[in-house]
N, C-alpha and C. Protein backbone atom coordinates (compact mmCIF):
# COMPACT_ATOMS: atom_id res chain seq x y z
N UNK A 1 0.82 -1.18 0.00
CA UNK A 1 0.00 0.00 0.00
C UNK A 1 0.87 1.26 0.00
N UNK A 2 1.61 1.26 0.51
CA UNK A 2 2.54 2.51 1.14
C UNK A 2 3.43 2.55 -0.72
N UNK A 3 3.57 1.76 -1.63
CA UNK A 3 4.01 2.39 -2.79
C UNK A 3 2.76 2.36 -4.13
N UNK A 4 1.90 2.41 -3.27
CA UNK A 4 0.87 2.70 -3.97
C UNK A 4 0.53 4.18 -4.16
N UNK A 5 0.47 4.50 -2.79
CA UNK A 5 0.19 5.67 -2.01
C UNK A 5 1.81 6.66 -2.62
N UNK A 6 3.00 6.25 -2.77
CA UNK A 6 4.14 6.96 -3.28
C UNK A 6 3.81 7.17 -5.17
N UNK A 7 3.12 5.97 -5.78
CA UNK A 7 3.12 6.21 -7.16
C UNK A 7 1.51 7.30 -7.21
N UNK A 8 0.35 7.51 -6.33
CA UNK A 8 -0.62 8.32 -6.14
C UNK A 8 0.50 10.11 -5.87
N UNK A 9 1.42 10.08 -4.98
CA UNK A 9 2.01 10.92 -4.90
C UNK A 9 2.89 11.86 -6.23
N UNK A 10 3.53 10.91 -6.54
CA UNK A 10 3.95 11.13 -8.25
C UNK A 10 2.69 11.41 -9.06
N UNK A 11 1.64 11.00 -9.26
CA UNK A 11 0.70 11.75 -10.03
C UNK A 11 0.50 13.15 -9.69
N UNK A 12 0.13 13.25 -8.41
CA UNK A 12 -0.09 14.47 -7.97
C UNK A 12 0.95 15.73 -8.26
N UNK A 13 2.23 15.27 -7.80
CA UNK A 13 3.19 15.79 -8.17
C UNK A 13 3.09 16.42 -9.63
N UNK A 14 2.84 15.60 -10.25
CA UNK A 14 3.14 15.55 -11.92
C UNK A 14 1.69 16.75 -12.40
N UNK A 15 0.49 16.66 -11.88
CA UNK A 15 -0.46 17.25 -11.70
C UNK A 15 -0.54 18.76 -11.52
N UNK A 16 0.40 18.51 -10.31
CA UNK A 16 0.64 19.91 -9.43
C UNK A 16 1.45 20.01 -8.93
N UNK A 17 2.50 20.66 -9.39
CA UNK A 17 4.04 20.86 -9.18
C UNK A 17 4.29 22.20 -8.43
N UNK A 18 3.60 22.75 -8.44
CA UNK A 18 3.59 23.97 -7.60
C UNK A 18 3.19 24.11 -6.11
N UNK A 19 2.41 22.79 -5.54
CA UNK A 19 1.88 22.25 -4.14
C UNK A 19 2.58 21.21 -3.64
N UNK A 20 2.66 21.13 -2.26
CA UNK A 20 3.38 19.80 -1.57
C UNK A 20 2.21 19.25 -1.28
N UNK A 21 3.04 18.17 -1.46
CA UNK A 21 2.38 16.34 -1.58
C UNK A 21 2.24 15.71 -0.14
N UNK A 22 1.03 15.44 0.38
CA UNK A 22 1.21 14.92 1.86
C UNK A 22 0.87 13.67 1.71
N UNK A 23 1.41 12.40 1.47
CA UNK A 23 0.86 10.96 1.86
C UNK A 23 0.87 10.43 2.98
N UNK A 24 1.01 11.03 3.99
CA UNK A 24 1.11 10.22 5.18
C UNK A 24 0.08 10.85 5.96
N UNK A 25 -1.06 9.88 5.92
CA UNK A 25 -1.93 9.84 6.56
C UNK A 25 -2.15 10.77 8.39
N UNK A 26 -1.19 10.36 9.22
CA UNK A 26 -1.17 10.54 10.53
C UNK A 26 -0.62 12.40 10.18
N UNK A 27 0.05 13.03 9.31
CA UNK A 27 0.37 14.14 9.19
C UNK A 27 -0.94 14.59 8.92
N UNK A 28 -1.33 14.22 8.05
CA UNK A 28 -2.54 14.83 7.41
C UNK A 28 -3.79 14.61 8.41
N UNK A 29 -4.03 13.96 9.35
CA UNK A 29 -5.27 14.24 10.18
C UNK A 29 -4.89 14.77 11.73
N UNK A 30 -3.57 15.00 11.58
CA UNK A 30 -3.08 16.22 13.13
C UNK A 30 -2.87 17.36 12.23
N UNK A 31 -3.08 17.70 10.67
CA UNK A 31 -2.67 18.84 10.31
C UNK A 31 -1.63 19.81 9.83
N UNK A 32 -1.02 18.91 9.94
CA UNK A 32 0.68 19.37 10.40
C UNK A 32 1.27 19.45 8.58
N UNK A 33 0.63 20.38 7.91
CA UNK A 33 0.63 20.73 6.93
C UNK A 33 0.23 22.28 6.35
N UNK A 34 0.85 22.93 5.51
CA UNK A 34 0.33 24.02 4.86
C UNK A 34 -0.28 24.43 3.79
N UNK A 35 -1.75 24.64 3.56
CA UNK A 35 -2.72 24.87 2.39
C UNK A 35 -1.72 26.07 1.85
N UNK A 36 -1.48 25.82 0.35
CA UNK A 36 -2.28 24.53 -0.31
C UNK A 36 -1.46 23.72 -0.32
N UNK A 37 -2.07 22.35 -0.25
CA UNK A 37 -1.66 21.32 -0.37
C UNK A 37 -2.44 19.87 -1.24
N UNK A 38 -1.88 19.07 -1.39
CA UNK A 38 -2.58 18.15 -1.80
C UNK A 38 -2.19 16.52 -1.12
N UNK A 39 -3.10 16.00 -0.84
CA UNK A 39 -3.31 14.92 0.34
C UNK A 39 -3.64 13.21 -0.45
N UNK A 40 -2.62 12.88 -0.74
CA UNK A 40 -3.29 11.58 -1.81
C UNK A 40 -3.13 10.33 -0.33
N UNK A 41 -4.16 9.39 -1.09
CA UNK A 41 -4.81 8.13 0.14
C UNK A 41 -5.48 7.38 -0.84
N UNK A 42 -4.64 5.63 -0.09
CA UNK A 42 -5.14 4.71 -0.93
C UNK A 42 -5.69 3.35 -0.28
N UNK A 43 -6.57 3.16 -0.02
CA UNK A 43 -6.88 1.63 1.13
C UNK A 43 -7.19 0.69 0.33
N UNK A 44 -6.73 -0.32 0.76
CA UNK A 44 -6.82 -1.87 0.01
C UNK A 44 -8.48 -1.89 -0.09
N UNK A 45 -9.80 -2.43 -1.00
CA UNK A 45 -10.67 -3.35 -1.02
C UNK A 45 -10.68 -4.46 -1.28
N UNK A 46 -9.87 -5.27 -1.99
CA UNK A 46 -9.94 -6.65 -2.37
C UNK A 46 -8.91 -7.18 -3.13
N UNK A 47 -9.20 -7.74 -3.81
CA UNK A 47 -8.32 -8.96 -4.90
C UNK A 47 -9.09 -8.84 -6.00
N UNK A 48 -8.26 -8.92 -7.43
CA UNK A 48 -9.40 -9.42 -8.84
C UNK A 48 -8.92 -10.43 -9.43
N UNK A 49 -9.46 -11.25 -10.07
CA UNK A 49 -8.19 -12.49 -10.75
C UNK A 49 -7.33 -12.00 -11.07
N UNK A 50 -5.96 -13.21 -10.74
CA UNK A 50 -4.78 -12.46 -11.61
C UNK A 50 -4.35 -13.46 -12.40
N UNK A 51 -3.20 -13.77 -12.91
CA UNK A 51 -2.54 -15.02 -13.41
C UNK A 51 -1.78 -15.25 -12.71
N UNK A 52 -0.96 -16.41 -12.94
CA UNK A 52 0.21 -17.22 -12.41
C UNK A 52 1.26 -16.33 -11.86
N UNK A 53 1.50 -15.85 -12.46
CA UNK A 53 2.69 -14.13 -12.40
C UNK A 53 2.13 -13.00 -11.46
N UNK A 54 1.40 -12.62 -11.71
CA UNK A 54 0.75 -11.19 -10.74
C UNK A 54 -0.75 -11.18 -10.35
N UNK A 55 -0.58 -10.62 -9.25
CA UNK A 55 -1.90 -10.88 -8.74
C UNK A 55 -2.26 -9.03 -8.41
N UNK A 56 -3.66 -9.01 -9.11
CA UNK A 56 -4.14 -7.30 -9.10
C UNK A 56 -4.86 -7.28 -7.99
N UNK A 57 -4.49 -6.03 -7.09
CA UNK A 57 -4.72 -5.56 -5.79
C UNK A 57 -5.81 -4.41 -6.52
N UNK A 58 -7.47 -3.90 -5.56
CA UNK A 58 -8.19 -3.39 -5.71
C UNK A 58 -7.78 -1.93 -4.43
N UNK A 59 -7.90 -1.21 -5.12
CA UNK A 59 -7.86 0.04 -4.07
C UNK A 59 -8.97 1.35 -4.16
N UNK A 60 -9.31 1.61 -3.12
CA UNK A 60 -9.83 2.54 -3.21
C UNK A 60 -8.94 4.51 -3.15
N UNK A 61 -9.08 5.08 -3.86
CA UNK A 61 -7.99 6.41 -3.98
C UNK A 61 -9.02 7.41 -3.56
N UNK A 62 -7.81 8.45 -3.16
CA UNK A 62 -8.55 9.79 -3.02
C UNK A 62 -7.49 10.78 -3.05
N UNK A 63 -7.74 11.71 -3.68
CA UNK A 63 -6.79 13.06 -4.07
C UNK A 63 -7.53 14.24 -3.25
N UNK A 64 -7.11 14.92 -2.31
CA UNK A 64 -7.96 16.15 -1.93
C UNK A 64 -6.98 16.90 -1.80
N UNK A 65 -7.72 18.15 -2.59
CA UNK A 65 -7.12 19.29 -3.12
C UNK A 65 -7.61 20.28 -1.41
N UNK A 66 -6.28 21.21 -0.81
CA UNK A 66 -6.68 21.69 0.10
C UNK A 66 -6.74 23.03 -0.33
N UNK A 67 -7.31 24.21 -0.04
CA UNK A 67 -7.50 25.62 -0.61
C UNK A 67 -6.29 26.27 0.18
N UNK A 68 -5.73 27.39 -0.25
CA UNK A 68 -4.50 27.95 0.51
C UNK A 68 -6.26 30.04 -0.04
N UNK A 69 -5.20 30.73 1.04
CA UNK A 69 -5.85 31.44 1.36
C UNK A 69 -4.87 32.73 0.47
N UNK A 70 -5.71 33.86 0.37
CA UNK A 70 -4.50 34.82 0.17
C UNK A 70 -4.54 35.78 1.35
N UNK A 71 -3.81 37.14 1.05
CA UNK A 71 -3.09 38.19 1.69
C UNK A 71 -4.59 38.57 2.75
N UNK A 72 -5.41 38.74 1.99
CA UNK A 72 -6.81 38.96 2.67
C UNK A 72 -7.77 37.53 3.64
N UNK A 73 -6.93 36.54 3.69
CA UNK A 73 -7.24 35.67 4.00
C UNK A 73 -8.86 35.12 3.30
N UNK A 74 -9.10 35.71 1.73
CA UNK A 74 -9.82 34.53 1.31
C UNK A 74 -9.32 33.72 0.74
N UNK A 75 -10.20 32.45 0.33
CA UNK A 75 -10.16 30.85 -0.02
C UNK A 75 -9.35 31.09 -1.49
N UNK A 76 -8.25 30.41 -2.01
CA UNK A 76 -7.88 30.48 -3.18
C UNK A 76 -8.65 28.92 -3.92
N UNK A 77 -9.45 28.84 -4.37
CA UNK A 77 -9.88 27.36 -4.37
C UNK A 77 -8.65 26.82 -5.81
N UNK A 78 -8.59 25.48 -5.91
CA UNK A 78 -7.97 24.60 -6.95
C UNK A 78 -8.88 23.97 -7.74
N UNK A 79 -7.97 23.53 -8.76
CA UNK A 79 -9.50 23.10 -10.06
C UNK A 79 -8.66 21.83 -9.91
N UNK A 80 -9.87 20.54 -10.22
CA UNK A 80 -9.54 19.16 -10.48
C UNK A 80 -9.24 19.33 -11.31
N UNK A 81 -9.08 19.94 -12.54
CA UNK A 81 -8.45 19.94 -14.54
C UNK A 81 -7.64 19.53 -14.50
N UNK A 82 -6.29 19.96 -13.58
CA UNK A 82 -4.88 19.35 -13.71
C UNK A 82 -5.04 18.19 -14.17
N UNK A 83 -5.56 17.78 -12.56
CA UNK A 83 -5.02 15.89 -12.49
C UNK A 83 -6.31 15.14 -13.85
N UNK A 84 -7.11 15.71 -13.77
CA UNK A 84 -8.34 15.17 -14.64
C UNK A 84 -8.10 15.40 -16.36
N UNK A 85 -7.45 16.00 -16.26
CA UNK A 85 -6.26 16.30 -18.05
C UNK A 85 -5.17 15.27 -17.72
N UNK A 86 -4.53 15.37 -17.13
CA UNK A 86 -3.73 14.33 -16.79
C UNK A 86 -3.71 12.91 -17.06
N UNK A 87 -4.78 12.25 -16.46
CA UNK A 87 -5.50 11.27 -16.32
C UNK A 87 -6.37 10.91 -18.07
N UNK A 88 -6.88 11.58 -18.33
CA UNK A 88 -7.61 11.86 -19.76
C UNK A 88 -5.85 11.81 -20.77
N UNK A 89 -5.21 12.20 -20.45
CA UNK A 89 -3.85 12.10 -21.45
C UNK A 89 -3.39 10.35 -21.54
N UNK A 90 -3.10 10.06 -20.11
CA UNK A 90 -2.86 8.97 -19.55
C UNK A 90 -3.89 7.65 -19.95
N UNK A 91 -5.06 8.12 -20.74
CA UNK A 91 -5.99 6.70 -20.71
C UNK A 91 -6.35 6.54 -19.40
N UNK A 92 -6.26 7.09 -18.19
CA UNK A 92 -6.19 6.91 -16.86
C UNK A 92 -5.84 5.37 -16.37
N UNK A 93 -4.51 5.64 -17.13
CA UNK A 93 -3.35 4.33 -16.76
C UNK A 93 -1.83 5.38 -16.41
N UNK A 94 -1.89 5.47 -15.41
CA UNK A 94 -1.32 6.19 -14.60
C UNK A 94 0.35 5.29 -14.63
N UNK A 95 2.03 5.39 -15.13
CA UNK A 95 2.89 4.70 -15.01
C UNK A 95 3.51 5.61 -14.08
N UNK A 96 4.10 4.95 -12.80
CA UNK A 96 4.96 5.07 -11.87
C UNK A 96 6.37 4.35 -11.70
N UNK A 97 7.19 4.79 -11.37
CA UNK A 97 8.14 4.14 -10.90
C UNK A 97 8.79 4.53 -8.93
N UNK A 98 8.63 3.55 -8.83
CA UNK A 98 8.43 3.70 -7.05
C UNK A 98 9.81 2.75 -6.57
N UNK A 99 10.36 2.72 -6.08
CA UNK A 99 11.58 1.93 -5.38
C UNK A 99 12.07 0.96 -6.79
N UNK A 100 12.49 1.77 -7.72
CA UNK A 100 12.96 0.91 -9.11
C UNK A 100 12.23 0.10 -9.37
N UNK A 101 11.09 0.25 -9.15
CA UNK A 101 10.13 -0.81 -9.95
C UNK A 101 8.81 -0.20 -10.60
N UNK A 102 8.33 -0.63 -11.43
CA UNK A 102 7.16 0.04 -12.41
C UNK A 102 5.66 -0.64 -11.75
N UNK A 103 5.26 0.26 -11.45
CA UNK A 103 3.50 0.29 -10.76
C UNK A 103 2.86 1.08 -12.33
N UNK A 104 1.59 0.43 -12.52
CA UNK A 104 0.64 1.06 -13.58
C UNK A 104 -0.05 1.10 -12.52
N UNK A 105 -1.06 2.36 -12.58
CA UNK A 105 -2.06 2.90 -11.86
C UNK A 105 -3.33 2.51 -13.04
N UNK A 106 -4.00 1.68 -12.63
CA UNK A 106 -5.71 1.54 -13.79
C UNK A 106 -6.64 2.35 -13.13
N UNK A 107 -7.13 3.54 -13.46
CA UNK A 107 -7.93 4.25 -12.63
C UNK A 107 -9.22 3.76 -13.11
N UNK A 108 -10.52 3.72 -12.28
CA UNK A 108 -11.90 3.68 -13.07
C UNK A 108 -12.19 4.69 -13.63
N UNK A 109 -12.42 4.94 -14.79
CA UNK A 109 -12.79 6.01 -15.37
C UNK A 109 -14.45 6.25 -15.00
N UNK A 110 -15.30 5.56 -15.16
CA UNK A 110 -16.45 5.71 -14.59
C UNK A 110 -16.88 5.87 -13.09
N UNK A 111 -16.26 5.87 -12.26
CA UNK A 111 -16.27 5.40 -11.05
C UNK A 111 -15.50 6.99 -10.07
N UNK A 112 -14.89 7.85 -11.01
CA UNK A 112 -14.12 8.80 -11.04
C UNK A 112 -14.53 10.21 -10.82
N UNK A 113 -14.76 10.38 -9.14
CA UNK A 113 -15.57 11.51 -9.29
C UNK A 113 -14.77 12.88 -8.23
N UNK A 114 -15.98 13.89 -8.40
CA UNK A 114 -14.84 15.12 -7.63
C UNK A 114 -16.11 16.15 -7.13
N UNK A 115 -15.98 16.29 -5.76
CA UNK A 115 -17.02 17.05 -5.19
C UNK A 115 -16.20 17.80 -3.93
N UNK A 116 -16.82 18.87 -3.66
CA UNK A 116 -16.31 19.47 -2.71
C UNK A 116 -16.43 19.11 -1.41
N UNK A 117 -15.07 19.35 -0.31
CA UNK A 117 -15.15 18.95 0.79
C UNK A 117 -16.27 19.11 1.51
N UNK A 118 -16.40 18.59 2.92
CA UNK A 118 -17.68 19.56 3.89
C UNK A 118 -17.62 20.64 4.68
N UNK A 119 -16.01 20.86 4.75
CA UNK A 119 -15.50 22.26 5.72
C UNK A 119 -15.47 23.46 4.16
N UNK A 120 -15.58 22.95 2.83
CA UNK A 120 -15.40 24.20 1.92
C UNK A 120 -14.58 24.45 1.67
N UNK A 121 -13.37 23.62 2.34
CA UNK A 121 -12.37 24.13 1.97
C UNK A 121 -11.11 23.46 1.44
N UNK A 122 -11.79 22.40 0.70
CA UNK A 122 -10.70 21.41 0.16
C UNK A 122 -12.30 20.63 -1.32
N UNK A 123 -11.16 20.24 -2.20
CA UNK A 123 -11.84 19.59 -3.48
C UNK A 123 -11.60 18.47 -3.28
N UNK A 124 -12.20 16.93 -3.17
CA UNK A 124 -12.38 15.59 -3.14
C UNK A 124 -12.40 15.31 -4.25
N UNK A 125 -11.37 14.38 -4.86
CA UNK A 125 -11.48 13.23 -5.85
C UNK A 125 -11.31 11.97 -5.43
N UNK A 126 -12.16 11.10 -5.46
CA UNK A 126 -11.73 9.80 -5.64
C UNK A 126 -12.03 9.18 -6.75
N UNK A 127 -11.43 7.61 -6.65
CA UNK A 127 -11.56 7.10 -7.50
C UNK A 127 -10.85 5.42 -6.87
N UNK A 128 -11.46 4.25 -7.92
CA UNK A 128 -11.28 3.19 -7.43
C UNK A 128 -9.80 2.61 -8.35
N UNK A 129 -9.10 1.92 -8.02
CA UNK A 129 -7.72 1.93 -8.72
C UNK A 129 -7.48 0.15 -8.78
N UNK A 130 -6.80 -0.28 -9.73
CA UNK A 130 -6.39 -1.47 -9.65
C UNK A 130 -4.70 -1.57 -10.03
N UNK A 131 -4.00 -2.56 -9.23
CA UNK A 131 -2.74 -2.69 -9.71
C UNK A 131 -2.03 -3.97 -9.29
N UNK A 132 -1.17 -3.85 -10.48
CA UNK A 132 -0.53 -5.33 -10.80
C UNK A 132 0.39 -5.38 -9.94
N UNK A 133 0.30 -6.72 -9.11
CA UNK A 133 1.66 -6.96 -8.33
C UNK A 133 2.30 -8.61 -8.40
N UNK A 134 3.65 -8.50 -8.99
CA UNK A 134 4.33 -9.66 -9.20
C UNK A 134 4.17 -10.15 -7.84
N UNK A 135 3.73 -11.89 -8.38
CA UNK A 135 3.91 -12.82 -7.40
C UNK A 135 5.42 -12.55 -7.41
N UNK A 136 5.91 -13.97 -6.06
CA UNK A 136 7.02 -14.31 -5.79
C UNK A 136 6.87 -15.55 -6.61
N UNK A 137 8.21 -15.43 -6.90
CA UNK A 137 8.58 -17.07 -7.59
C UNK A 137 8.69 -18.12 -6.69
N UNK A 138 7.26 -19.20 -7.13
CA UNK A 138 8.16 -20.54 -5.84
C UNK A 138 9.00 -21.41 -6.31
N UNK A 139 9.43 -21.39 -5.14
CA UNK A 139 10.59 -22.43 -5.92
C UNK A 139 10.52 -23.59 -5.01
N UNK A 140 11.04 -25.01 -5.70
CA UNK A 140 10.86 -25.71 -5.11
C UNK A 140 11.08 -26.86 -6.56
N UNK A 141 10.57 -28.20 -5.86
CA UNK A 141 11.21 -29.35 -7.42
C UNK A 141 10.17 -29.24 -8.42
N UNK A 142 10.78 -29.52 -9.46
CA UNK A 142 10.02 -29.27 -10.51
C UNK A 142 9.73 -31.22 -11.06
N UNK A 143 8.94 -31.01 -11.75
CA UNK A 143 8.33 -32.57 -12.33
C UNK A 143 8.54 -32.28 -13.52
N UNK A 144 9.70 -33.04 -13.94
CA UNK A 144 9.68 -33.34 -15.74
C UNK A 144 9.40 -34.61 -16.18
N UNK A 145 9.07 -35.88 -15.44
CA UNK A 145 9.29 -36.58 -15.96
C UNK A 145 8.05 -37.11 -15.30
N UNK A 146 6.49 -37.75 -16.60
CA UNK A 146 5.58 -37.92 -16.37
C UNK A 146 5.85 -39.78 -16.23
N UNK A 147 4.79 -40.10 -15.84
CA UNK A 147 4.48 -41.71 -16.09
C UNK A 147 3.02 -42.10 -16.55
N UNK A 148 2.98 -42.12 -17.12
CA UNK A 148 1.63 -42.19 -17.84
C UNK A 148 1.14 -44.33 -17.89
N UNK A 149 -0.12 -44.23 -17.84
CA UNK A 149 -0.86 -45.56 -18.69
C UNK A 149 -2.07 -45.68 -19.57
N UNK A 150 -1.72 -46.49 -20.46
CA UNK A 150 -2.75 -46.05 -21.74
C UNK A 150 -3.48 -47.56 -22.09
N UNK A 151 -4.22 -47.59 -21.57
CA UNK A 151 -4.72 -49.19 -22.13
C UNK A 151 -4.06 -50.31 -21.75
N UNK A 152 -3.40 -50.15 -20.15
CA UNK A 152 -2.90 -51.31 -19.51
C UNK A 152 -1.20 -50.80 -19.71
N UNK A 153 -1.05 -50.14 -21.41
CA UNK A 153 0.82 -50.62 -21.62
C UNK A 153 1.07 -49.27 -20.69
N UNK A 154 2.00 -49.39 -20.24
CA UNK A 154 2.90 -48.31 -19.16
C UNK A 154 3.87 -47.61 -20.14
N UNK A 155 3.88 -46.03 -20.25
CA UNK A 155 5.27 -45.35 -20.72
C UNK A 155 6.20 -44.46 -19.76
């Protein structure tokens, strides 16, 4: 989860390069941050089939855009367009690279929505995400050599 939540960060980044990136949860609900900002969060829901090789992890995402204020202390609000052009460029197949390894982000495109906070003062996106994660290789003996019987004769 935690390089899920780093390749959600790189979007944002990539999105909005002009705002710091808060992924860590426990910062972000003591506050300990400065609007504007942007707050990406990703929690496991499930499993989807995978194959032999990788098995796709279901997540639920959320991007919230926080408002920074100006000189007069009103609301500067942020537009979802960035990341939502972004995403629309992307096929909303989002490529990351997180600890030298390549994460694709599959965003739902239908499922993909953006409404305003309840304090007014932050923009909500979520969205539901899927991503590929290499099994481990087992290892262990391998069987090459079958024994078969076919009508009594043995090969």
């Amino acid at each position: 989860m935690k390089r899920v939540r780093e390749a959600l960060a790189q979007l944002a980044g990539q999105a909005y390069p002009d705002l710091s990136v808060v992924s860590d949860e426990h910062v972000w609900l003591a506050g300990d941050f400065t609007p504007p900002a942007v707050f990406v969060y990703a929690g496991v829901t499930g499993e989807a089939p995978g194959t032999l090789t990788t098995q796709r992890v279901r997540y639920e995402a959320a991007v919230v855009l926080h408002f920074g204020k100006d000189e007069h202390g009103a609301r500067q609000p942020l537009s979802a367009e960035p990341l939502s052009a972004l995403l629309r460029q992307e096929r909303f197949q989002y490529p990351a690279v997180v600890e030298g390894e390549r994460i694709l982000l599959a965003i739902d495109e239908e499922r993909y929505t953006i409404r305003p906070g309840d304090r007014q003062d932050r923009l909500e996106i979520t969205f539901p995400l899927e991503v590929a994660v290499k099994r481990p290789a087992v290892s262990g003996d391998r069987i090459d050599k079958f024994e078969l019987e076919w009508g009594g004769a043995h090969t």
